[in-house]
PDB file of N, CA and C in Angstrom:
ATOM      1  N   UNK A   1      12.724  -7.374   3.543  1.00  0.00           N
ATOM      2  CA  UNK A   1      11.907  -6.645   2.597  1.00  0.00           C
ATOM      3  C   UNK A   1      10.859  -5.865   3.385  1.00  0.00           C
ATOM      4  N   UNK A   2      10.778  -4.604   3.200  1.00  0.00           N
ATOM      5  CA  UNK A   2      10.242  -3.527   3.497  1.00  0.00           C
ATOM      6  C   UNK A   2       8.691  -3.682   2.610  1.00  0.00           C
ATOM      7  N   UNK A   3       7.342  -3.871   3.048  1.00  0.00           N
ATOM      8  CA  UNK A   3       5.822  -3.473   2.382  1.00  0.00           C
ATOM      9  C   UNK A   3       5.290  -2.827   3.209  1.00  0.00           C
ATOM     10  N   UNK A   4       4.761  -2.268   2.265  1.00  0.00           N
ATOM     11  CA  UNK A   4       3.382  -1.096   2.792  1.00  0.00           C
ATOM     12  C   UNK A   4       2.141  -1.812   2.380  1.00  0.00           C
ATOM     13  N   UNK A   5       0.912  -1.898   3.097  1.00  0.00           N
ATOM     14  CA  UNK A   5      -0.019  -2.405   2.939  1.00  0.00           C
ATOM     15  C   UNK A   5      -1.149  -1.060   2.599  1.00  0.00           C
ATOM     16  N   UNK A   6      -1.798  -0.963   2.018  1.00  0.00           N
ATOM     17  CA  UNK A   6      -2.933   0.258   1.713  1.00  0.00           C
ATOM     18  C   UNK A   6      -4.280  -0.494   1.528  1.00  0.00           C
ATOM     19  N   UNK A   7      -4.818  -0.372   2.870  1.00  0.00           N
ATOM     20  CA  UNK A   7      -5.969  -0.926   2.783  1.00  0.00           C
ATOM     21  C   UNK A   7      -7.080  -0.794   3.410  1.00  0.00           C
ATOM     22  N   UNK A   8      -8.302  -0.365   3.605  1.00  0.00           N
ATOM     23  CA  UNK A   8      -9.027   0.210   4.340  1.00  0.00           C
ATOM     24  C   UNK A   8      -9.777  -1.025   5.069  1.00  0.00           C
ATOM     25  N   UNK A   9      -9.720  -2.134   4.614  1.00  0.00           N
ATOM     26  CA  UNK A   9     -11.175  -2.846   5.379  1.00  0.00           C
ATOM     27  C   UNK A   9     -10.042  -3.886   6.680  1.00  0.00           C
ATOM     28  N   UNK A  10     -10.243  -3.428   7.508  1.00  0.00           N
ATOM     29  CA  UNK A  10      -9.651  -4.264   8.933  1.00  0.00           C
ATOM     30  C   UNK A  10      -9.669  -5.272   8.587  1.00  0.00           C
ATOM     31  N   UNK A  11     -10.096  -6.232   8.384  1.00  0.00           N
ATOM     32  CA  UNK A  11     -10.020  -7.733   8.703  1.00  0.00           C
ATOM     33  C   UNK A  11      -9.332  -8.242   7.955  1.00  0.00           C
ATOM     34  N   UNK A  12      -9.341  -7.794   5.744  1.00  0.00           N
ATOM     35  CA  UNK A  12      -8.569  -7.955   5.084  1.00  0.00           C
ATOM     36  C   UNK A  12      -6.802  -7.509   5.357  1.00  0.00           C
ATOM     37  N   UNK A  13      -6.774  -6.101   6.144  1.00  0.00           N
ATOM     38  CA  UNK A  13      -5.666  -5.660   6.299  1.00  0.00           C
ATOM     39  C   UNK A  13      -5.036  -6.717   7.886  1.00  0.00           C
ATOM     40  N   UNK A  14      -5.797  -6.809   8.442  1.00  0.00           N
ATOM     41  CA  UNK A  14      -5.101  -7.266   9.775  1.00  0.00           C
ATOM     42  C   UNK A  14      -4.636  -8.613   9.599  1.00  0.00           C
ATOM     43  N   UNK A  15      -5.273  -9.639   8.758  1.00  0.00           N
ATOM     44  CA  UNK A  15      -5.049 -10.601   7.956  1.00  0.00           C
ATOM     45  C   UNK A  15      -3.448 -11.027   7.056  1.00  0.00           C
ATOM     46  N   UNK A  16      -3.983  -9.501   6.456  1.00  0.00           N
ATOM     47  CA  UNK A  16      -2.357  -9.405   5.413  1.00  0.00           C
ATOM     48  C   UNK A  16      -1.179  -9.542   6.444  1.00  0.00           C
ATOM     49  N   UNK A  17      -1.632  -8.477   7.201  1.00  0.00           N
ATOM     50  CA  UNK A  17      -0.245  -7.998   7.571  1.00  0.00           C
ATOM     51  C   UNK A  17       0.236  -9.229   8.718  1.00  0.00           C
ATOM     52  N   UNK A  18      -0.400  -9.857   9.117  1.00  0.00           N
ATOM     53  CA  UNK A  18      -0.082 -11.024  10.059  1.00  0.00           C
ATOM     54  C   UNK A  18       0.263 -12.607   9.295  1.00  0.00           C
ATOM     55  N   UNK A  19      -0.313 -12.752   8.226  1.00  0.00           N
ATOM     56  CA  UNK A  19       0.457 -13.446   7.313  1.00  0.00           C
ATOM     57  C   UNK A  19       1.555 -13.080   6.691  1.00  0.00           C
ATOM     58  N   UNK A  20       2.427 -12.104   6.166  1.00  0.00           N
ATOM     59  CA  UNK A  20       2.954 -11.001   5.842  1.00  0.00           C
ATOM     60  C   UNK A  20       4.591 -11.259   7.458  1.00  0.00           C
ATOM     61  N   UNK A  21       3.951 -10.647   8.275  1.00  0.00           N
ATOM     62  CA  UNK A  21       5.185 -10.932   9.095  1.00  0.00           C
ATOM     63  C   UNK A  21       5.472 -12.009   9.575  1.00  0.00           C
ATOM     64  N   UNK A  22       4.423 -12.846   9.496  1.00  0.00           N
ATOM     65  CA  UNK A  22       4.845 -14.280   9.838  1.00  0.00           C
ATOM     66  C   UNK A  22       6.112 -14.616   8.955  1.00  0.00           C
ATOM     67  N   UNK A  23       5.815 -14.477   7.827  1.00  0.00           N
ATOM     68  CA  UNK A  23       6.795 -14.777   7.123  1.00  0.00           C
ATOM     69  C   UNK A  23       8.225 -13.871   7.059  1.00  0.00           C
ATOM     70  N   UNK A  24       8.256 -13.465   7.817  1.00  0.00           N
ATOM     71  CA  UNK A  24       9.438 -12.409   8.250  1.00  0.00           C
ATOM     72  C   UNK A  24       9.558 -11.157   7.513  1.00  0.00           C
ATOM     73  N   UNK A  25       8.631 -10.454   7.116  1.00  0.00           N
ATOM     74  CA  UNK A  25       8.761  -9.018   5.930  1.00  0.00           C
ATOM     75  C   UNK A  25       8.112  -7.933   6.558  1.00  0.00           C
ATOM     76  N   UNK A  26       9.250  -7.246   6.944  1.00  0.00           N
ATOM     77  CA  UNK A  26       8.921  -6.152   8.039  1.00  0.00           C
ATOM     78  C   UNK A  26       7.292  -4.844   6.782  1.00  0.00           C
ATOM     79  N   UNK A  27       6.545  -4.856   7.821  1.00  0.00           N
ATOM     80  CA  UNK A  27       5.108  -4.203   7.440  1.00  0.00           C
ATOM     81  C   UNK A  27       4.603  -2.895   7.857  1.00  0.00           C
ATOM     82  N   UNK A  28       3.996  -2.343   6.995  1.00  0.00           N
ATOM     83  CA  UNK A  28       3.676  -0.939   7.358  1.00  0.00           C
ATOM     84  C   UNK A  28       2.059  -0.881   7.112  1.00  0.00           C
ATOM     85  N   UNK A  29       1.651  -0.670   7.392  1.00  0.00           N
ATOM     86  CA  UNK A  29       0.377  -0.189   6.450  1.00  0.00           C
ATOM     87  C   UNK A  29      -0.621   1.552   6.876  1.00  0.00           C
ATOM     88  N   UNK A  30      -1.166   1.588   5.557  1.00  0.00           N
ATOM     89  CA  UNK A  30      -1.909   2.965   5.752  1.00  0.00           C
ATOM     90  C   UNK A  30      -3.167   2.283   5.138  1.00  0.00           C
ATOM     91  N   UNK A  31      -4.167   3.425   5.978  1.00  0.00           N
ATOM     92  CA  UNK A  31      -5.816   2.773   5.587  1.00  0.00           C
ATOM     93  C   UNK A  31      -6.495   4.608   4.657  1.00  0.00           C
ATOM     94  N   UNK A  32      -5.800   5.196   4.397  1.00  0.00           N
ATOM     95  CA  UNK A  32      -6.231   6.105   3.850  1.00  0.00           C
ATOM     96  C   UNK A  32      -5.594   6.646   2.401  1.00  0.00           C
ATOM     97  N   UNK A  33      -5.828   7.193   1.727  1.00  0.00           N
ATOM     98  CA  UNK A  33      -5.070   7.957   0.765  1.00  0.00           C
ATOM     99  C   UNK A  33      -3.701   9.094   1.165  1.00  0.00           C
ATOM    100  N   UNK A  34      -4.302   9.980   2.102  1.00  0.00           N
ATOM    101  CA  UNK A  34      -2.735  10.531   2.908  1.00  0.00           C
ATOM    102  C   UNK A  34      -2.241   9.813   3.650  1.00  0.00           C
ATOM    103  N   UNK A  35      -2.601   9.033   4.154  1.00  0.00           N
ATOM    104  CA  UNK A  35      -1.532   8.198   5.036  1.00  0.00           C
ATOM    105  C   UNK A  35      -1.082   7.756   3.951  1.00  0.00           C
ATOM    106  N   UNK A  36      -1.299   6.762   3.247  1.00  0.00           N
ATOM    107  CA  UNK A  36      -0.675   6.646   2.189  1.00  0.00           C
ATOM    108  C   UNK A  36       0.539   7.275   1.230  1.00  0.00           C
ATOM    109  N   UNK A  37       0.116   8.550   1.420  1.00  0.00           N
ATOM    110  CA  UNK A  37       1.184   9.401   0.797  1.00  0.00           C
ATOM    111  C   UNK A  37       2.172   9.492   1.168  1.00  0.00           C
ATOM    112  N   UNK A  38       1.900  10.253   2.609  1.00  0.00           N
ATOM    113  CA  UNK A  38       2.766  10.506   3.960  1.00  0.00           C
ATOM    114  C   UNK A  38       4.032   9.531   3.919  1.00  0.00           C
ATOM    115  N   UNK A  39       3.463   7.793   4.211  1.00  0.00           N
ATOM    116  CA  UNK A  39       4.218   7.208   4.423  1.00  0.00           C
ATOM    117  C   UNK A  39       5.004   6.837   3.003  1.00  0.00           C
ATOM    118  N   UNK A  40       4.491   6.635   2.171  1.00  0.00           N
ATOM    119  CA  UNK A  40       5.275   6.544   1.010  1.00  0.00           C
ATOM    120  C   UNK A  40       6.603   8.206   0.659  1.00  0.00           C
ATOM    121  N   UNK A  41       6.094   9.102   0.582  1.00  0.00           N
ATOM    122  CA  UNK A  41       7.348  10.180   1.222  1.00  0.00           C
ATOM    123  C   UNK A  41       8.357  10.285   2.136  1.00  0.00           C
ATOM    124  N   UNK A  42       7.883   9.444   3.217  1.00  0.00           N
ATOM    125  CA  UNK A  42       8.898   9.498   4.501  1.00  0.00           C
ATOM    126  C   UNK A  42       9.699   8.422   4.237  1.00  0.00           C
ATOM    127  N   UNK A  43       9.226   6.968   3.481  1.00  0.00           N
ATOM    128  CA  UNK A  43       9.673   5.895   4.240  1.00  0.00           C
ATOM    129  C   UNK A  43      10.004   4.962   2.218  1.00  0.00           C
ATOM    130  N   UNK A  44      11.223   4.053   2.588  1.00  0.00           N
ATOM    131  CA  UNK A  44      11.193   3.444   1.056  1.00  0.00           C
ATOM    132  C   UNK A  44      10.870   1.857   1.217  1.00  0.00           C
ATOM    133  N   UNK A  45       9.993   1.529   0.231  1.00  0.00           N
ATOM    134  CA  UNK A  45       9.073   0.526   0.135  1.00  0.00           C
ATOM    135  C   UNK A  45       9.748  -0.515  -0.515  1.00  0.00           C
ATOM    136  N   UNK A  46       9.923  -1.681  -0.598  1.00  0.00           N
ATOM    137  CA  UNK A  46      10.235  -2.686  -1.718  1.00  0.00           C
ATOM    138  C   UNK A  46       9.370  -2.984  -2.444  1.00  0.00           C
ATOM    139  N   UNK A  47       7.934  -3.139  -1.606  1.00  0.00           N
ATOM    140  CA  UNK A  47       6.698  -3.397  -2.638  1.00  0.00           C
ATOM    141  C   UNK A  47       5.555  -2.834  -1.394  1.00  0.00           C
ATOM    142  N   UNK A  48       4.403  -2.351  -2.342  1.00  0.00           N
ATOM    143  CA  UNK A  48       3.556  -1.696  -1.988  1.00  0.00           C
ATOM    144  C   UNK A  48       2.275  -2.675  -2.644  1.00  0.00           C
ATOM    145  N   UNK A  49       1.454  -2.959  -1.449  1.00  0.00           N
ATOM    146  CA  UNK A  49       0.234  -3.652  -1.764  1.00  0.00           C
ATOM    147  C   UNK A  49      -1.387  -2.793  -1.406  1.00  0.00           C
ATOM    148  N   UNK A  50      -1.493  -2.480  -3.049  1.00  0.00           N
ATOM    149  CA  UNK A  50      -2.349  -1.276  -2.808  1.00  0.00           C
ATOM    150  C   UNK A  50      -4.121  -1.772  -3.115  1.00  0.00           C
ATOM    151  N   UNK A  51      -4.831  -0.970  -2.484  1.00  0.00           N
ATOM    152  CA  UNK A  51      -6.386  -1.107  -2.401  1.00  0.00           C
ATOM    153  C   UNK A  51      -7.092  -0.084  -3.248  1.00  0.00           C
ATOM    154  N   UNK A  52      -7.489  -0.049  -4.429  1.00  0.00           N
ATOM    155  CA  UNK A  52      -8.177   0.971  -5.614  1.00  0.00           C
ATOM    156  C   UNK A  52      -9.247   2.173  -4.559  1.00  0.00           C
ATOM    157  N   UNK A  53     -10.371   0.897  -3.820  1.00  0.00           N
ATOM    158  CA  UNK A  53     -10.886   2.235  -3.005  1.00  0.00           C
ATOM    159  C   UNK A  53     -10.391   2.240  -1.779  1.00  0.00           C
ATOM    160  N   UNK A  54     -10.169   3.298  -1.561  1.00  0.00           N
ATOM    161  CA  UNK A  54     -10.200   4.121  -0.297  1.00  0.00           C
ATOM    162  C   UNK A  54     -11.060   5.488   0.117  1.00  0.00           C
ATOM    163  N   UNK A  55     -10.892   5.489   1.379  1.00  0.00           N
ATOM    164  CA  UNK A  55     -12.437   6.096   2.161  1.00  0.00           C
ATOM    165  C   UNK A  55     -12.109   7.959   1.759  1.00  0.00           C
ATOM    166  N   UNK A  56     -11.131   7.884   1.397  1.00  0.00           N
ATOM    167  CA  UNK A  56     -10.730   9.607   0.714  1.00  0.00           C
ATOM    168  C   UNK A  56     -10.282  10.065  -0.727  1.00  0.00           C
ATOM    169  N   UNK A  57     -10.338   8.532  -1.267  1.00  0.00           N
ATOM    170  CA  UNK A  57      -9.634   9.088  -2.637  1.00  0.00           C
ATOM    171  C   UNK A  57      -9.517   7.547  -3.419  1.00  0.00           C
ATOM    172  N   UNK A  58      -8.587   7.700  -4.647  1.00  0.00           N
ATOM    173  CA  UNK A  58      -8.844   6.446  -5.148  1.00  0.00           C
ATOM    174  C   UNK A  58      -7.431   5.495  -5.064  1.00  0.00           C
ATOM    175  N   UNK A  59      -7.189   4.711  -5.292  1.00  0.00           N
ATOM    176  CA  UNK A  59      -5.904   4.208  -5.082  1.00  0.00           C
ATOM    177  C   UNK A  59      -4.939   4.446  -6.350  1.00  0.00           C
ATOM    178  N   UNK A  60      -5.352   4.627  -7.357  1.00  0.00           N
ATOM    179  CA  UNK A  60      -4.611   4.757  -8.856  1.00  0.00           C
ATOM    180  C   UNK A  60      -4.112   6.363  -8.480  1.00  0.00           C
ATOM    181  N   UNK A  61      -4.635   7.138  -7.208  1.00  0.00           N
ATOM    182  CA  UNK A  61      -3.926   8.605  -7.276  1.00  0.00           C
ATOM    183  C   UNK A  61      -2.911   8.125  -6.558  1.00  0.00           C
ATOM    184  N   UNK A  62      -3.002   7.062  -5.679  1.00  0.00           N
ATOM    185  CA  UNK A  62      -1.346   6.751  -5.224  1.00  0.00           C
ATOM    186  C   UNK A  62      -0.515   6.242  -6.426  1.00  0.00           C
ATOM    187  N   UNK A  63      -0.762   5.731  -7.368  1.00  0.00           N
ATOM    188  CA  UNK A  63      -0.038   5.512  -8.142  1.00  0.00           C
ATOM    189  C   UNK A  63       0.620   6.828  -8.985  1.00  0.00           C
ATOM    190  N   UNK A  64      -0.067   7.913  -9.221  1.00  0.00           N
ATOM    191  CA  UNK A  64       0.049   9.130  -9.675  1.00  0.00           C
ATOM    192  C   UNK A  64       1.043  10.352  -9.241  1.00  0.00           C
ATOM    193  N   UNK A  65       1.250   9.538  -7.449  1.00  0.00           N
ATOM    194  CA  UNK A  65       1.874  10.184  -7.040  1.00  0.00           C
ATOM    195  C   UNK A  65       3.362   9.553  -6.740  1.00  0.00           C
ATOM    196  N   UNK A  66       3.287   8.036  -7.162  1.00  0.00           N
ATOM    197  CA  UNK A  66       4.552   7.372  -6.946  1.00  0.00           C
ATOM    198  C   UNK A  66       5.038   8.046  -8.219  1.00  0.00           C
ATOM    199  N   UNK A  67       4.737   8.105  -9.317  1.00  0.00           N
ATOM    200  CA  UNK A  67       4.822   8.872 -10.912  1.00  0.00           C
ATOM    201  C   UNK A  67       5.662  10.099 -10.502  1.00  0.00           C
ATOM    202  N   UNK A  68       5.131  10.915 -10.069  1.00  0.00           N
ATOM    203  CA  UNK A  68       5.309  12.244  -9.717  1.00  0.00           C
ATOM    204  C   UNK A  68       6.507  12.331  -8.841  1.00  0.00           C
ATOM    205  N   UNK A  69       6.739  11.579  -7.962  1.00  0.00           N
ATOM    206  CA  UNK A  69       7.590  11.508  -7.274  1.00  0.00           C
ATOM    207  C   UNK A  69       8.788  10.580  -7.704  1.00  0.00           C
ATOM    208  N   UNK A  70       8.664  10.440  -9.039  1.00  0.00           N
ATOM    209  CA  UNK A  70       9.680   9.289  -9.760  1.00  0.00           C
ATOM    210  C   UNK A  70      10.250   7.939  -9.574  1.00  0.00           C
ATOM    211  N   UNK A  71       9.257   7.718  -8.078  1.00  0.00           N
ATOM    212  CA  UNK A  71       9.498   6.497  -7.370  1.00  0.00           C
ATOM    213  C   UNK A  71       9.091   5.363  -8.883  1.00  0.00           C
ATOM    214  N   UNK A  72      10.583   4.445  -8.579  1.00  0.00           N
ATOM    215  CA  UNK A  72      10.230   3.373  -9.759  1.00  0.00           C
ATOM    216  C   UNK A  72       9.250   2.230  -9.206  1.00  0.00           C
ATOM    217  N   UNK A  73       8.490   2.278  -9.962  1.00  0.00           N
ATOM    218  CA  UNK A  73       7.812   0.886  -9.486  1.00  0.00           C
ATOM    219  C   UNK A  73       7.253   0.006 -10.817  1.00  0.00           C
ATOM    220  N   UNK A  74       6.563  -1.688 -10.230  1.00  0.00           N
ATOM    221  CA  UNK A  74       6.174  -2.398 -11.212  1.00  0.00           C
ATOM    222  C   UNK A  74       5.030  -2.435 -10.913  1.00  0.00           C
ATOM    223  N   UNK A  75       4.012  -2.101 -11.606  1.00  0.00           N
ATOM    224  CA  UNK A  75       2.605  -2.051 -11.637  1.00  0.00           C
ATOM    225  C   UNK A  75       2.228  -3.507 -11.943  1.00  0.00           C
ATOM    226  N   UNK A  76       1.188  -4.139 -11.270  1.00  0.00           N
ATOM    227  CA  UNK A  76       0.096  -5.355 -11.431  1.00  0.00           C
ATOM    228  C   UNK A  76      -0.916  -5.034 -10.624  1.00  0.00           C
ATOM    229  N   UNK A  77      -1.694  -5.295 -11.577  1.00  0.00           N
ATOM    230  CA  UNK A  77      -3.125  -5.176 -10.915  1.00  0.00           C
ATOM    231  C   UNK A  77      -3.856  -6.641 -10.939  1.00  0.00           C
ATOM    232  N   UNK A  78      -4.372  -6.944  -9.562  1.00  0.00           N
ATOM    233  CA  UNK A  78      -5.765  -8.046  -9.574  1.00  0.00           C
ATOM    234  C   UNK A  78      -6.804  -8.035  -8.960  1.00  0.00           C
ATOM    235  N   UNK A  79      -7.978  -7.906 -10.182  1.00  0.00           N
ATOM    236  CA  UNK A  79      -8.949  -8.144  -9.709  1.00  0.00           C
ATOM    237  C   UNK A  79      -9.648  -9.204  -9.031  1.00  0.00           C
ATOM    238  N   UNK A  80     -10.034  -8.932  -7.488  1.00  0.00           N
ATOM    239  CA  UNK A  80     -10.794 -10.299  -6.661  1.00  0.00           C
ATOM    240  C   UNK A  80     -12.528 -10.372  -6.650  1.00  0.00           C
ATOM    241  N   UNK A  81     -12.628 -11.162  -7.437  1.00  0.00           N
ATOM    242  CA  UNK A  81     -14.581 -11.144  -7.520  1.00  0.00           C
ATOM    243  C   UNK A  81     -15.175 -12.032  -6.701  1.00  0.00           C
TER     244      UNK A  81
END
């Protein structure tokens, strides 16, 4: 299984993604909104683990653009307080 990680804060992302391949699930991640894009255009995802803010834009426009681009996906959202 193919994930993309979208996440701007290092420690949370470096975290993921090393728990994440431990468990054998090959990982990508982008820390921006175009990277984000970019790689979601170039590359096909099984699941995408996305971050609302980011340092250029918001994360629901990646969702706007998986839309746009007819990519199917299952939306869940959770909030961490």
């Amino acid at each position: 299984m193919k994930i993309l990680i979208i996440e701007d804060e290092e420690n949370l992302l470096a975290l993921t993604k090393l728990e994440l391949e431990k468990e054998g699930y090959q990982v990508d991640f982008a820390t921006t909104l175009k990277q984000s894009v970019d790689k979601i255009i170039s590359t096909s995802y099984d699941c995408i683990l996305l971050d609302i803010m980011l340092p250029d834009g918001n994360g629901l426009q990646v969702l706007k653009t998986l839309k746009n681009l007819e990519i199917s996906i299952l939306e869940l959202f959770i909030k961490i307080v």
